[in-house]
C-alpha atoms as a PDB file:
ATOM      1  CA  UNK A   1       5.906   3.923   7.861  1.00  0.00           C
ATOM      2  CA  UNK A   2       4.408   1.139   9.285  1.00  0.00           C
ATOM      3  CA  UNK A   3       0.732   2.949   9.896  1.00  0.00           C
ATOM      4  CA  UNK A   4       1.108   4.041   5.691  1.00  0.00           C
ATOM      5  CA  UNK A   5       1.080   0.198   4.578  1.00  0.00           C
ATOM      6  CA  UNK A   6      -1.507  -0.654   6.927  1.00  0.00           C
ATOM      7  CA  UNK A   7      -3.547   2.294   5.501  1.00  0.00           C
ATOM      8  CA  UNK A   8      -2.544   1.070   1.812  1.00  0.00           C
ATOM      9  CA  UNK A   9      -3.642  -2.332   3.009  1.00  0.00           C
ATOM     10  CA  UNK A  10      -7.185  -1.139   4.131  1.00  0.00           C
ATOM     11  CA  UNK A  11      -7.422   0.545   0.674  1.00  0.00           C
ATOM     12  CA  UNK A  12      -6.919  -2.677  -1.073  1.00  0.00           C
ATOM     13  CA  UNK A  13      -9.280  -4.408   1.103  1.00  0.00           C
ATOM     14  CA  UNK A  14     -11.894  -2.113   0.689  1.00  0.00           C
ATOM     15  CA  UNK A  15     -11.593  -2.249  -3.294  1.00  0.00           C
ATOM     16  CA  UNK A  16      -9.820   1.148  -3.772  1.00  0.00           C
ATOM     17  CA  UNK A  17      -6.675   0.210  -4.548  1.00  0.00           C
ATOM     18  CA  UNK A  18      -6.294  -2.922  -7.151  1.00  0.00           C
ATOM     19  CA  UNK A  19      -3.648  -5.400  -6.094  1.00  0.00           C
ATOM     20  CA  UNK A  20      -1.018  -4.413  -8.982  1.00  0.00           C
ATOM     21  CA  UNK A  21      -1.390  -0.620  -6.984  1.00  0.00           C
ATOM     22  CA  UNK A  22      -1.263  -1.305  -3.771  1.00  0.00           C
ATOM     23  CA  UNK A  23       2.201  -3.510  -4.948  1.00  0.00           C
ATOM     24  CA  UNK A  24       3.761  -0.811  -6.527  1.00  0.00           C
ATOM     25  CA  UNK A  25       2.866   1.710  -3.199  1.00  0.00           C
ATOM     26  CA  UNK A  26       4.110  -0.661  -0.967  1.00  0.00           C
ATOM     27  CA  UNK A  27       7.190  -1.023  -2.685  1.00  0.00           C
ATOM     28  CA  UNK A  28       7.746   3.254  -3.087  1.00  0.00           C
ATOM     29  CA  UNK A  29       7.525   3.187   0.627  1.00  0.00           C
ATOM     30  CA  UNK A  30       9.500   0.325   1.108  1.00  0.00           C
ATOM     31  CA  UNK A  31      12.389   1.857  -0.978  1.00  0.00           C
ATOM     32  CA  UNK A  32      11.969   4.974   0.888  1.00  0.00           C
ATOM     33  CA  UNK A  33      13.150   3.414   4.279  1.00  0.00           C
END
């Protein structure tokens, strides 16, 4: 789970994923748990 967010986070960072996006992943994992 951990390796997913960090994956989402490198998305975001490189300008794939907009902040509102990489919230609302984060948060579908998180729930998943």
């Amino acid at each position: 789970m951990p390796e997913q967010i960090k994956k989402l986070a490198e998305l975001k960072e490189s300008g794939i994923l907009t902040e509102k996006e990489f919230n609302e992943k984060k948060t579908e994992l998180l729930t998943k748990m």
